[in-house]
Protein backbone atom coordinates (compact mmCIF):
# COMPACT_ATOMS: atom_id res chain seq x y z
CA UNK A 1 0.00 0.00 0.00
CA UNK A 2 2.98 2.06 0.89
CA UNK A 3 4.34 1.68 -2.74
CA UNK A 4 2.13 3.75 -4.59
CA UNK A 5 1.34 7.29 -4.36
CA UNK A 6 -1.75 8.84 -3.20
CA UNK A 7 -2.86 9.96 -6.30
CA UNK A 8 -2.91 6.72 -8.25
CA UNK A 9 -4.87 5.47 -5.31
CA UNK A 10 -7.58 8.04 -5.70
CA UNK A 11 -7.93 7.66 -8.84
CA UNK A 12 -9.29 3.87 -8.16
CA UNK A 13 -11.21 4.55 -5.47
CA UNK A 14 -12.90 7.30 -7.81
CA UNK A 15 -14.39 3.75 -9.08
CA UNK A 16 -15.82 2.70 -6.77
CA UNK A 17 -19.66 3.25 -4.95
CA UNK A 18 -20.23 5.06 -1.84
CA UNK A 19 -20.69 1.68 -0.01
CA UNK A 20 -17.87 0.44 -0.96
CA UNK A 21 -15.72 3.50 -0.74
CA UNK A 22 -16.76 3.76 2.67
CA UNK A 23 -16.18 -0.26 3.66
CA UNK A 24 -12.33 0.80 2.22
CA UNK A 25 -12.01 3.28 4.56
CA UNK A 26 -11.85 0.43 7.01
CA UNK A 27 -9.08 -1.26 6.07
CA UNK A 28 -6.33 0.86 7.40
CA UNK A 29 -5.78 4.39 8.16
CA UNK A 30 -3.97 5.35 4.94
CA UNK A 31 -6.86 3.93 3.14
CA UNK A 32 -9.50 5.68 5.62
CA UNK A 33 -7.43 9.69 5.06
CA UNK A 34 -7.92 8.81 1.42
CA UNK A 35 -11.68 7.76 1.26
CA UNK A 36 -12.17 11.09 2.96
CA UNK A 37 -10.35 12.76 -0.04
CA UNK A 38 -12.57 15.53 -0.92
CA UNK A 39 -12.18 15.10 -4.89
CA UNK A 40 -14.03 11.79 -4.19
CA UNK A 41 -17.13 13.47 -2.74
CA UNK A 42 -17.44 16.09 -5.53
CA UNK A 43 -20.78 14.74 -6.16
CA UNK A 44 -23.33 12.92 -4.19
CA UNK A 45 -26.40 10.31 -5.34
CA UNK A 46 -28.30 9.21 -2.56
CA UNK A 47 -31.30 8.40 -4.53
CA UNK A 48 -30.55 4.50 -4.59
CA UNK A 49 -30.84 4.19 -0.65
CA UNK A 50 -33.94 6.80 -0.58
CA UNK A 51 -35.75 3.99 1.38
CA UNK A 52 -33.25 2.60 3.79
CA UNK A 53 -31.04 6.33 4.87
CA UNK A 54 -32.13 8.04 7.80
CA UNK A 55 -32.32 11.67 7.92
CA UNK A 56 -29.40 11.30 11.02
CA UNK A 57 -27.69 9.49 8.28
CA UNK A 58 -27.77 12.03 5.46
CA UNK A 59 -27.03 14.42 7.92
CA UNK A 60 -23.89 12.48 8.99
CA UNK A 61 -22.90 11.97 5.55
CA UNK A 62 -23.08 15.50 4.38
CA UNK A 63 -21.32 16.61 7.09
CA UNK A 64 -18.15 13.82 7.84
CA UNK A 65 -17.77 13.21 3.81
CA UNK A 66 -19.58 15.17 1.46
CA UNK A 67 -19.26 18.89 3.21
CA UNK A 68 -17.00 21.51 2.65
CA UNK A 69 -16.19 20.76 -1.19
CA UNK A 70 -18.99 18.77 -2.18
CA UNK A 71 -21.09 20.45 -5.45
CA UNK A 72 -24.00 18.57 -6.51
CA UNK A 73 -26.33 16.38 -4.02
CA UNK A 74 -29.28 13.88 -4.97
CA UNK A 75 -31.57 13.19 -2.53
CA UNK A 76 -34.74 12.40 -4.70
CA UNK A 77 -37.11 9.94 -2.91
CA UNK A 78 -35.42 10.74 0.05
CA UNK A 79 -37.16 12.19 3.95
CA UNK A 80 -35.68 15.73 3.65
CA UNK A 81 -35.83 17.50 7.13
CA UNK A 82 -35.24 21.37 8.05
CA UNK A 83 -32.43 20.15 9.95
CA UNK A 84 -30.77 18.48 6.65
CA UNK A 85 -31.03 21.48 4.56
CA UNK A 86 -29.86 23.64 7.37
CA UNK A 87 -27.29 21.69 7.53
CA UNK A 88 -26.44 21.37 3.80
CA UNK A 89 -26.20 24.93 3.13
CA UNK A 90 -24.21 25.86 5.97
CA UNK A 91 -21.59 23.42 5.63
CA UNK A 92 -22.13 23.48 1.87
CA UNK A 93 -20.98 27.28 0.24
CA UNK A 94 -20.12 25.80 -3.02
CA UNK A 95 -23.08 23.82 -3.61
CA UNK A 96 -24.16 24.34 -7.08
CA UNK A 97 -26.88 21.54 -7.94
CA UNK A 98 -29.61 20.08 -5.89
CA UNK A 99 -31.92 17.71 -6.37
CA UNK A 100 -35.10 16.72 -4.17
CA UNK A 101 -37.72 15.57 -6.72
CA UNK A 102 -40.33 13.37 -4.79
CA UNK A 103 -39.25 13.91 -1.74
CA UNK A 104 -41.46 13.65 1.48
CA UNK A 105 -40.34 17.30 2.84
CA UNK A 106 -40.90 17.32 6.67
CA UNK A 107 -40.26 20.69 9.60
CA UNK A 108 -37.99 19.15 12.18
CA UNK A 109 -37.11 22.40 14.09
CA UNK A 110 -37.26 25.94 13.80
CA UNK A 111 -35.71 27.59 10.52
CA UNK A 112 -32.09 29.97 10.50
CA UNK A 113 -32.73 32.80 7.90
CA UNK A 114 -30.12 32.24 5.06
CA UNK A 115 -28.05 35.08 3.58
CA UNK A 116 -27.69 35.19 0.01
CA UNK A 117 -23.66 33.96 0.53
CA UNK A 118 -24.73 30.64 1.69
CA UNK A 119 -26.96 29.80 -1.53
CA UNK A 120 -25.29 31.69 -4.30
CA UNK A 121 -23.26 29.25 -5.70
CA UNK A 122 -27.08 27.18 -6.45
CA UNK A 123 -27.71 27.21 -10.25
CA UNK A 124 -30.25 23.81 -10.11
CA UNK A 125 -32.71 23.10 -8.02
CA UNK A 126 -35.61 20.62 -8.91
CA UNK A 127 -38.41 20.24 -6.43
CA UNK A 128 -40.68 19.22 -8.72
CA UNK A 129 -43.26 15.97 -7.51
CA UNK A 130 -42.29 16.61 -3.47
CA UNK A 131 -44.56 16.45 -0.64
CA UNK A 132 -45.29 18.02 2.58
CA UNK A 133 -42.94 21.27 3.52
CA UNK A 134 -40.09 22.07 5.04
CA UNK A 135 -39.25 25.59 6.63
CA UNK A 136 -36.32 26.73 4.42
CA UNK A 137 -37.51 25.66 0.99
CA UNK A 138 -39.03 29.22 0.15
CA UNK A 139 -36.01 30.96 2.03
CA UNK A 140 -34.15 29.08 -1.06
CA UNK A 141 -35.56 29.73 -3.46
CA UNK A 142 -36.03 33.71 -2.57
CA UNK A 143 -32.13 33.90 -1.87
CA UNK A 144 -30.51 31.38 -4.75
CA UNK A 145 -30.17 34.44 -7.41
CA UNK A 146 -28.71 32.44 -9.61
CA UNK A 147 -30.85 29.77 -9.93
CA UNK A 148 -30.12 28.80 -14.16
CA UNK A 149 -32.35 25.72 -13.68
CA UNK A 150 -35.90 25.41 -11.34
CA UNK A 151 -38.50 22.76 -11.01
CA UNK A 152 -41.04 23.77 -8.23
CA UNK A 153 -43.87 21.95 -6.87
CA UNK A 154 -47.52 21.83 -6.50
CA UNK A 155 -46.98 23.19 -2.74
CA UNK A 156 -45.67 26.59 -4.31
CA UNK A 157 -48.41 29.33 -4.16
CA UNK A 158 -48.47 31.85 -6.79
CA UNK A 159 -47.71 34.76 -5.16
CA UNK A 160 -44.60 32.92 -4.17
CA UNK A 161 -43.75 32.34 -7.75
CA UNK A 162 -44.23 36.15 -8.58
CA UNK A 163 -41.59 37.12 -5.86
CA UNK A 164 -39.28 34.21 -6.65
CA UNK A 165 -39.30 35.24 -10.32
CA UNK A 166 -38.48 39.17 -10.05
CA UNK A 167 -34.61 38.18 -8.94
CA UNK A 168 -34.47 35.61 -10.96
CA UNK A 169 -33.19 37.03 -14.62
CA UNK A 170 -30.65 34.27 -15.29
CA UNK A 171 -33.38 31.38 -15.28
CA UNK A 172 -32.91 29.87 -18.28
CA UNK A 173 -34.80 26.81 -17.56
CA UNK A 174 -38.32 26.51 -15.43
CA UNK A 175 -40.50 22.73 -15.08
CA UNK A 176 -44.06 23.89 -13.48
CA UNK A 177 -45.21 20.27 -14.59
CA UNK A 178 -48.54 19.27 -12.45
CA UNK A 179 -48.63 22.78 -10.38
CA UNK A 180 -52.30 23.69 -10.56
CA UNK A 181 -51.59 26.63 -9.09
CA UNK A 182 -49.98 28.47 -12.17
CA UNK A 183 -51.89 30.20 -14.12
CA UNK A 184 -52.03 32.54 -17.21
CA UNK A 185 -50.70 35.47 -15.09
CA UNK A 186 -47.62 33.29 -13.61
CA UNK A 187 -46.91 32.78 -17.63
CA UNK A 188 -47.16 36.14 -18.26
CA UNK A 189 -44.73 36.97 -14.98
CA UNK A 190 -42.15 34.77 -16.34
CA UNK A 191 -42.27 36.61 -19.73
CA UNK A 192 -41.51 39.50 -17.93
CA UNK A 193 -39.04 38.94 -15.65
CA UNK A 194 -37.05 35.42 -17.21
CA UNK A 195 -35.71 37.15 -20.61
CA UNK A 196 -33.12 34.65 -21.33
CA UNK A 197 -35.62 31.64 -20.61
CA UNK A 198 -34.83 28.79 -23.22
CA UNK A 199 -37.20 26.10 -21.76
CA UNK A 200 -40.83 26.30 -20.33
CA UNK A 201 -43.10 23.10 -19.44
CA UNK A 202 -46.72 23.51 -18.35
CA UNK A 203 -47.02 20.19 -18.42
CA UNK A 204 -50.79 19.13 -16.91
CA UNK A 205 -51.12 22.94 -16.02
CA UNK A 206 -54.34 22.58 -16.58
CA UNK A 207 -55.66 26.38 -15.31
CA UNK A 208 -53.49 27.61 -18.15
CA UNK A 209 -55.23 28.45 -21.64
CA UNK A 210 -52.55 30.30 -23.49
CA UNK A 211 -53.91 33.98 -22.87
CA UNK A 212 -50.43 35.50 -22.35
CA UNK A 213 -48.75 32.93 -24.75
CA UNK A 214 -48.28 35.93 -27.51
CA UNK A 215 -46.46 37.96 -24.79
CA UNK A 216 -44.49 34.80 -23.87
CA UNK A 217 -43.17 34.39 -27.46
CA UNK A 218 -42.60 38.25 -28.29
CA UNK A 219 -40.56 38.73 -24.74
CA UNK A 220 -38.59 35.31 -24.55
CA UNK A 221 -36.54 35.31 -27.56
CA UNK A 222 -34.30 32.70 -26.65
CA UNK A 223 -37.23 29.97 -25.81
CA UNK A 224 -36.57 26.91 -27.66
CA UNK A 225 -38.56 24.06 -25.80
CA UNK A 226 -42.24 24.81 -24.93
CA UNK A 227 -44.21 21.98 -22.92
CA UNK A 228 -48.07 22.52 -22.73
CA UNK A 229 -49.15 18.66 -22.86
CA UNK A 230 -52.38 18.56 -20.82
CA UNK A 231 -53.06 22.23 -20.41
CA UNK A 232 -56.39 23.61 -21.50
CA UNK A 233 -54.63 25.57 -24.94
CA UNK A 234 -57.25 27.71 -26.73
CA UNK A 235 -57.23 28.02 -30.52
CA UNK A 236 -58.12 32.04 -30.05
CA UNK A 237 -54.81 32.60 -27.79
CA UNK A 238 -52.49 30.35 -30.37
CA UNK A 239 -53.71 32.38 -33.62
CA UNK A 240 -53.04 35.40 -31.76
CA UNK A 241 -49.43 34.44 -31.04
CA UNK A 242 -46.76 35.86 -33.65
CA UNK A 243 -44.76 32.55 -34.36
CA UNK A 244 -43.16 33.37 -37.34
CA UNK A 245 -40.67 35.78 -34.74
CA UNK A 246 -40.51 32.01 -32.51
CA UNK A 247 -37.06 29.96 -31.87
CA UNK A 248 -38.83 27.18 -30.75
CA UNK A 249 -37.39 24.12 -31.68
CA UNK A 250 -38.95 21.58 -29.44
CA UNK A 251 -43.13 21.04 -28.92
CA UNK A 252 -45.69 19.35 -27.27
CA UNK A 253 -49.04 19.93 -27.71
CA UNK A 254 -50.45 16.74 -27.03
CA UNK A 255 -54.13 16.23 -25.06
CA UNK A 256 -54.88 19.85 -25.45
CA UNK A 257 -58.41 19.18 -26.14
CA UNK A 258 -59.51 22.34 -26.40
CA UNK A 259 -56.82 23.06 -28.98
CA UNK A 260 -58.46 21.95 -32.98
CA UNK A 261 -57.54 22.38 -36.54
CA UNK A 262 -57.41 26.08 -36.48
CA UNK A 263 -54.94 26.27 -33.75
CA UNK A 264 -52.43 23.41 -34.87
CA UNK A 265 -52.72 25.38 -38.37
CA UNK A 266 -51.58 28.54 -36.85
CA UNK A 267 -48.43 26.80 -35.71
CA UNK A 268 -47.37 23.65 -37.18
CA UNK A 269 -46.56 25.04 -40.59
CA UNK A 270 -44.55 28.26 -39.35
CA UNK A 271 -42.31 26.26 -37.29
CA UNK A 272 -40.14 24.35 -40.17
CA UNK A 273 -37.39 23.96 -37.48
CA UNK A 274 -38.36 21.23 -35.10
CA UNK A 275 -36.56 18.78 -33.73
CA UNK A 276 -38.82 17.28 -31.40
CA UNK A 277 -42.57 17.47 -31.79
CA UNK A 278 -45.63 15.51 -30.08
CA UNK A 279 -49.45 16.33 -31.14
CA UNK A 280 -52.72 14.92 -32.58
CA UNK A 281 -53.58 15.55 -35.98
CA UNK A 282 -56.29 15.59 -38.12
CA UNK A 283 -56.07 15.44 -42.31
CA UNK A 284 -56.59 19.33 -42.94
CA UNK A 285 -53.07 18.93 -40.47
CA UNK A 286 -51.60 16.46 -42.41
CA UNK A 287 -52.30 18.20 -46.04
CA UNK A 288 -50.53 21.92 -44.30
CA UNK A 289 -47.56 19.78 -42.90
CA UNK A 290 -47.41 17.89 -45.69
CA UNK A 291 -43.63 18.94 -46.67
CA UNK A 292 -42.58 17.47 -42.96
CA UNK A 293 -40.36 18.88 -41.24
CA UNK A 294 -36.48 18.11 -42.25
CA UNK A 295 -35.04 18.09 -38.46
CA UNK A 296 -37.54 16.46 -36.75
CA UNK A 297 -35.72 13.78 -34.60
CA UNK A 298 -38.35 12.50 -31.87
CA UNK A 299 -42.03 12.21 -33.31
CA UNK A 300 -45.27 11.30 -31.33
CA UNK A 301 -47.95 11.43 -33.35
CA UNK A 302 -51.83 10.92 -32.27
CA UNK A 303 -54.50 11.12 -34.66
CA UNK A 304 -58.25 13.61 -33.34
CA UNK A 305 -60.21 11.34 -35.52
CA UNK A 306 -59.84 8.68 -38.01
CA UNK A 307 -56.90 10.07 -40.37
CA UNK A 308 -55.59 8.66 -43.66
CA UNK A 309 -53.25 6.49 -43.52
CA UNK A 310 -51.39 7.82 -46.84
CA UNK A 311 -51.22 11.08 -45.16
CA UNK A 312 -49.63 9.74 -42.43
CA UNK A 313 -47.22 7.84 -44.71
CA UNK A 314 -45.95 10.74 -46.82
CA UNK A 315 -45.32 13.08 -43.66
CA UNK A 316 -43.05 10.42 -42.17
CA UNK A 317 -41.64 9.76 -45.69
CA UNK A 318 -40.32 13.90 -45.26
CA UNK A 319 -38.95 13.22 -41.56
CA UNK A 320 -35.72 11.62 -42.62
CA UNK A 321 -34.01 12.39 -39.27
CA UNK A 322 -36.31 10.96 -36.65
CA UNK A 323 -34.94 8.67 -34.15
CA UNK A 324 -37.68 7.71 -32.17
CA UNK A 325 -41.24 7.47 -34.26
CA UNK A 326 -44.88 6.99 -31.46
CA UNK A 327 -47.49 6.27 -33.86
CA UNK A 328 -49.13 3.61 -31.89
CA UNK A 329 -52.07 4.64 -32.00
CA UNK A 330 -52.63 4.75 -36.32
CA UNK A 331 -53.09 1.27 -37.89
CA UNK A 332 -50.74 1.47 -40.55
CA UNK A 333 -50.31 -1.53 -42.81
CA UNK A 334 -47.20 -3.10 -43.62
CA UNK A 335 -47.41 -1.52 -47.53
CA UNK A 336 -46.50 2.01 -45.73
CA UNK A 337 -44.10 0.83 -43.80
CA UNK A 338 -42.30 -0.27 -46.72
CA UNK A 339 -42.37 2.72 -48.27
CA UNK A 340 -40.82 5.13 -45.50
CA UNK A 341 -38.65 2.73 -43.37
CA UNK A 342 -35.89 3.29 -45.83
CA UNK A 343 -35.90 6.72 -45.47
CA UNK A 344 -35.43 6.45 -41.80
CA UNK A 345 -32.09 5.19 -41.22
CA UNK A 346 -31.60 6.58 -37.86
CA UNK A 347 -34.26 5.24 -36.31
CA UNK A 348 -33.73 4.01 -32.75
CA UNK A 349 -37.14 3.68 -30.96
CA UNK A 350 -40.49 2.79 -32.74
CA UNK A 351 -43.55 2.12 -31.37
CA UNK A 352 -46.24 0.70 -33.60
CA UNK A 353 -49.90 -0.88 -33.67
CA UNK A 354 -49.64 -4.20 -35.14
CA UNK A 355 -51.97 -7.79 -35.45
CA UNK A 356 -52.42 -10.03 -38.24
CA UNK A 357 -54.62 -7.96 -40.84
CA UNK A 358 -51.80 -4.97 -40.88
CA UNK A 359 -49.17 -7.70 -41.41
CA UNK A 360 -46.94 -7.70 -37.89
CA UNK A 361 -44.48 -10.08 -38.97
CA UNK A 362 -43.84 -8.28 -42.50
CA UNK A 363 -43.32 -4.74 -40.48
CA UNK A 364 -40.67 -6.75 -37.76
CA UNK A 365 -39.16 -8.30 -41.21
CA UNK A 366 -39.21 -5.11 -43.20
CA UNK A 367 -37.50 -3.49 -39.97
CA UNK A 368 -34.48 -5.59 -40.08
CA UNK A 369 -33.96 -5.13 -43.73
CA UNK A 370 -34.11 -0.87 -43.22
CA UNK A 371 -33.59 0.24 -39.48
CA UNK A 372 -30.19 -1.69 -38.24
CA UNK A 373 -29.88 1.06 -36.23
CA UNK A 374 -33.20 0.34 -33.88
CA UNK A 375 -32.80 -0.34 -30.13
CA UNK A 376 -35.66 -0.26 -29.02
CA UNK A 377 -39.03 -1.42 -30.30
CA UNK A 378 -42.71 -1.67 -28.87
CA UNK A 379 -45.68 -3.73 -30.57
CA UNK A 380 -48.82 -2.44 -29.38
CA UNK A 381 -52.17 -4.49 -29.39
CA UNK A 382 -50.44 -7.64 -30.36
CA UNK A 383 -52.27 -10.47 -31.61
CA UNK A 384 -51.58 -13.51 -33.80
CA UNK A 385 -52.98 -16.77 -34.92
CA UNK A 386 -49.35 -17.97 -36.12
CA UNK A 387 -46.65 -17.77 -33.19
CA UNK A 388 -44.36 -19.69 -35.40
CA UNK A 389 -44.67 -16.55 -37.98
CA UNK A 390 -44.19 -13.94 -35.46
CA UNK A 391 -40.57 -15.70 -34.46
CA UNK A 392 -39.43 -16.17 -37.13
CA UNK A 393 -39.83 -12.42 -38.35
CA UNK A 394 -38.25 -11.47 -34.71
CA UNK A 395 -35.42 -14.17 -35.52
CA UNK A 396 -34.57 -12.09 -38.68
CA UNK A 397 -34.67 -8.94 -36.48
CA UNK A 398 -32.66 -10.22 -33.22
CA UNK A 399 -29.81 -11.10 -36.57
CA UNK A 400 -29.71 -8.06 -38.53
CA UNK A 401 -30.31 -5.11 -35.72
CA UNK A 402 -27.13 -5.73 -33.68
CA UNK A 403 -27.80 -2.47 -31.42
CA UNK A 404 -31.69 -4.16 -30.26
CA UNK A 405 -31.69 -4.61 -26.34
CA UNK A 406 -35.40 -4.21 -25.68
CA UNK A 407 -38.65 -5.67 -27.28
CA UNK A 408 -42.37 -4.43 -25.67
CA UNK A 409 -45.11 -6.59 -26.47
CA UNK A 410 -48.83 -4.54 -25.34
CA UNK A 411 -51.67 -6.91 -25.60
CA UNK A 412 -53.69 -9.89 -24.41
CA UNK A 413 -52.34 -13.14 -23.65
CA UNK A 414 -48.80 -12.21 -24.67
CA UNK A 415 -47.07 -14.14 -22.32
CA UNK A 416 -46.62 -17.33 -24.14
CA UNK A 417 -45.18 -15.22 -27.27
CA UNK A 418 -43.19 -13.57 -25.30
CA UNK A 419 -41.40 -16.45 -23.10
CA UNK A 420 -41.03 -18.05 -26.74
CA UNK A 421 -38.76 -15.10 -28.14
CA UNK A 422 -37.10 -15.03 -24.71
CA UNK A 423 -35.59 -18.60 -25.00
CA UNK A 424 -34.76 -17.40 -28.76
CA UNK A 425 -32.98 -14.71 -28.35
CA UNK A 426 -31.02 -16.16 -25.56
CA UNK A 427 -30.65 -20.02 -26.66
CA UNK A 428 -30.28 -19.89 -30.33
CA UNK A 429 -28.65 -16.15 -31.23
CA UNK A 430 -26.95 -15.57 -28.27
CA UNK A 431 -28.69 -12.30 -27.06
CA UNK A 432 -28.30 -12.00 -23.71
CA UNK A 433 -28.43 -8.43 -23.87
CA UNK A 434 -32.35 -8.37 -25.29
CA UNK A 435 -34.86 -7.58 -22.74
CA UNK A 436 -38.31 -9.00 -23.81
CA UNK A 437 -41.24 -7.39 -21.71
CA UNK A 438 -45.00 -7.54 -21.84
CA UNK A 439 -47.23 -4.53 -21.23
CA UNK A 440 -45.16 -1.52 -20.62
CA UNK A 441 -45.29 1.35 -21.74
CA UNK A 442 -42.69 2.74 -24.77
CA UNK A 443 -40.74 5.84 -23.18
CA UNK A 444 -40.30 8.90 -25.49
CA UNK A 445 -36.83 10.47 -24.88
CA UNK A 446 -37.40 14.20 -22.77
CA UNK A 447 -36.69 17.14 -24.93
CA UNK A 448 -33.26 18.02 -24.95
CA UNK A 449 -33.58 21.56 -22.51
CA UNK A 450 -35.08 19.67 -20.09
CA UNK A 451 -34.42 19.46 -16.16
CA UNK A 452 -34.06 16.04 -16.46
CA UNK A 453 -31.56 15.74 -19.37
CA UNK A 454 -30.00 18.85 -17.63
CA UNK A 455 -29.68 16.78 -14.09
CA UNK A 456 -28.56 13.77 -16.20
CA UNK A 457 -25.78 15.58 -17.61
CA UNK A 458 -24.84 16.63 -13.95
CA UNK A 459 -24.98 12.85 -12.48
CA UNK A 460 -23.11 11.74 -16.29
CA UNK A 461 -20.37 14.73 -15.41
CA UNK A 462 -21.19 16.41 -18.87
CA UNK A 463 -22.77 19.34 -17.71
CA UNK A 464 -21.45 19.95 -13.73
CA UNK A 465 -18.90 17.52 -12.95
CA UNK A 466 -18.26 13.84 -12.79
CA UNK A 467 -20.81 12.12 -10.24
CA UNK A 468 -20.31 9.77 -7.39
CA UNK A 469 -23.10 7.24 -8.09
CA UNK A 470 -24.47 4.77 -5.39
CA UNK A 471 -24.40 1.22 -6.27
């Protein structure tokens, strides 16, 4: 142990997972001064253990290990006391990232006023899907002035918001998803005071309509990703809104009912630009986006009403970037498949509607001729007469599409087919690496400005830092 220098020995233990950095700590007191390294406890994910740690524990932790030069703490799932955060920020100056999504937030003791010294190295804080409250949390988020990336909770009043917001100019990210309590005015607020905003989602916001959307899209300039999914979007507000002066790049308008033709048409064509788009559609949609859109990359499409299926061809046909394609809820037979598939040869992720009268087994065939490229790949309503058909079209697949590790089956009495194409892919090609599930649901990637493609680049070390992840 003696023979090597400290810093080759950090840089192993930089391998290993808090629970077993900590057991080598034990072995001797060379090895103990150097698990206590502070370049080891840069970052913190104590998400793993959220059901087993108590709040002693994270309090220990934060303040024998991770505290003074720790940066960026996880502690989704987690019991978050007063006396943890307390803690935390006071131990804690350089603390840039923080997450406590789903949290159970509980008041242990009374609550020490921050200054703005202890928070203002926070740039990301995501409270988004937490519960109960904790004295502290609003003296946070009124004193972290540069806050770059915020997800807040249903807990947060609006009035809150509209103080929070005034000293917060560098927000360039803000998640409201679920938080019935924002409204039109809290859109309008945000206009107003977040200039350089490039991401907004009001997703399941359902008290917003869209009434200060034009104000929104004339003041933000630098918005790229909007997120209404759910909300109650009027057609009225969405023709009123100047899009042709709009940067946005990245959309979802999906299960705004009150949102029709006339809205969709006011937007869809004007925004030649996307990359990343998820709506329902009608024909008179189809026939004004007709052209597609050249740098669309993630696609969810839902149809209003009964669409034609030719329509829907041709668009996809013009989409020759996409690499993950939800149109699981359009039958589309196996002729159209065939005729955009080879157009899409970065496709990664498709989820489809298939049974016997579309021709399954000719789309799983015709995918392993065009899309070698797929990883991922979700059948939805399966049904067949013919197992022996079905695996033999996913035997062609498992052999041409090298990069496949996950197959979704979504139907009735899928579990024979899918035990079947287990022992397949496992006993007679070798894939081991092939996950074959039953009735789950086909995840769409986030849009790229998102908090949670923002917190995985923190936790990945691409965006704050290398991460110490718990095993």
């Amino acid at each position: 142990m003696q023979i090597l220098p400290d810093d080759i020995w950090l840089e192993v233990f930089s391998f290993l997972s808090l629970k077993d950095l900590l057991g080598a700590g034990l072995v001797c007191r060379t090895w103990h001064r150097l698990s206590r390294d502070c370049s080891l406890w840069y970052n913190l994910d104590l998400e793993p253990f959220a059901r087993s740690l108590r709040s002693d524990v994270i309090t220990r932790l934060i303040n024998t290990v991770f505290a003074p030069s720790g940066r960026h703490l996880n502690l989704r799932k987690n019991l978050v006391t007063t006396e943890i955060l307390q803690n935390l920020f006071e131990s804690c100056r350089g603390l840039e990232s923080l997450s406590l999504n789903e949290c159970r937030l509980h008041s242990s003791e009374r609550w020490c006023e921050f200054e703005f010294h202890q928070v203002e190295a926070l740039t990301f804080l995501d409270l988004r899907n937490s519960t109960g409250y904790a004295a502290g949390v609003e003296n946070i988020l009124q004193k972290a002035d540069q806050l770059q990336f915020l997800g807040l909770n249903n807990c947060i009043s609006s009035s809150l918001l509209m103080d929070v917001l005034h000293q917060k100019s560098n927000l360039r990210i803000l998640d409201c998803a679920q938080c019935d309590w924002v409204t039109d005015d809290s859109i309008e607020a945000v206009a107003k005071y977040c200039i350089f905003l490039e991401s907004l989602s009001l997703e399941k916001c359902r008290n917003v309509q869209g009434r200060t959307l034009p104000v929104l899209i004339e003041q933000c300039t630098r918005l790229r990703t909007l997120i209404m999914e759910g909300t109650q979007l009027k057609d009225e507000f969405v023709e009123k809104t100047n899009w042709d002066i709009s940067g946005i790049i990245e959309l979802n308008v999906l299960n705004c009912y009150p949102l029709s033709f006339y809205g969709l048409s006011a937007v869809l064509p004007k925004l030649k630009r996307l990359h990343y788009l998820k709506c329902a559609v009608t024909d008179e949609i189809l026939h004004l986006v007709a052209v597609g859109f050249s740098l669309l990359e993630v696609f969810v499409l839902h149809r209003r009403y009964p669409v034609t299926v030719q329509l829907v061809s041709d668009l996809l046909f013009h989409c020759p970037r996409i690499t993950c394609l939800d149109i699981s809820s359009i039958p589309l037979a196996f002729a159209f498949f065939e005729s955009f598939l080879p157009v899409l040869p970065r496709l990664r992720g498709l989820s489809f509607a298939g049974n016997e009268l579309l021709g399954t087994e000719k789309i799983i065939r015709s995918l392993g001729k065009s899309s070698i490229e797929l990883e991922v790949l979700c059948v939805n309503y399966f049904n067949s007469a013919s197992n022996f058909e079905i695996e033999r079209s996913f035997a062609f697949l498992f052999q041409k599409c090298k990069k496949l590790r996950e197959v979704i089956l979504n139907g009735l009495f899928v579990n024979s087919i899918v035990a079947s194409l287990l022992s397949l892919a496992c006993n007679v090609y070798a894939r081991q690496d092939i996950t074959i599930s039953e009735n789950k649901p086909f995840i769409v990637p986030r849009p790229r400005q998102s908090l949670d493609n923002m917190w995985g680049d923190c936790r990945k070390g691409l965006f704050f830092g290398e991460s110490k992840r718990l095993a």
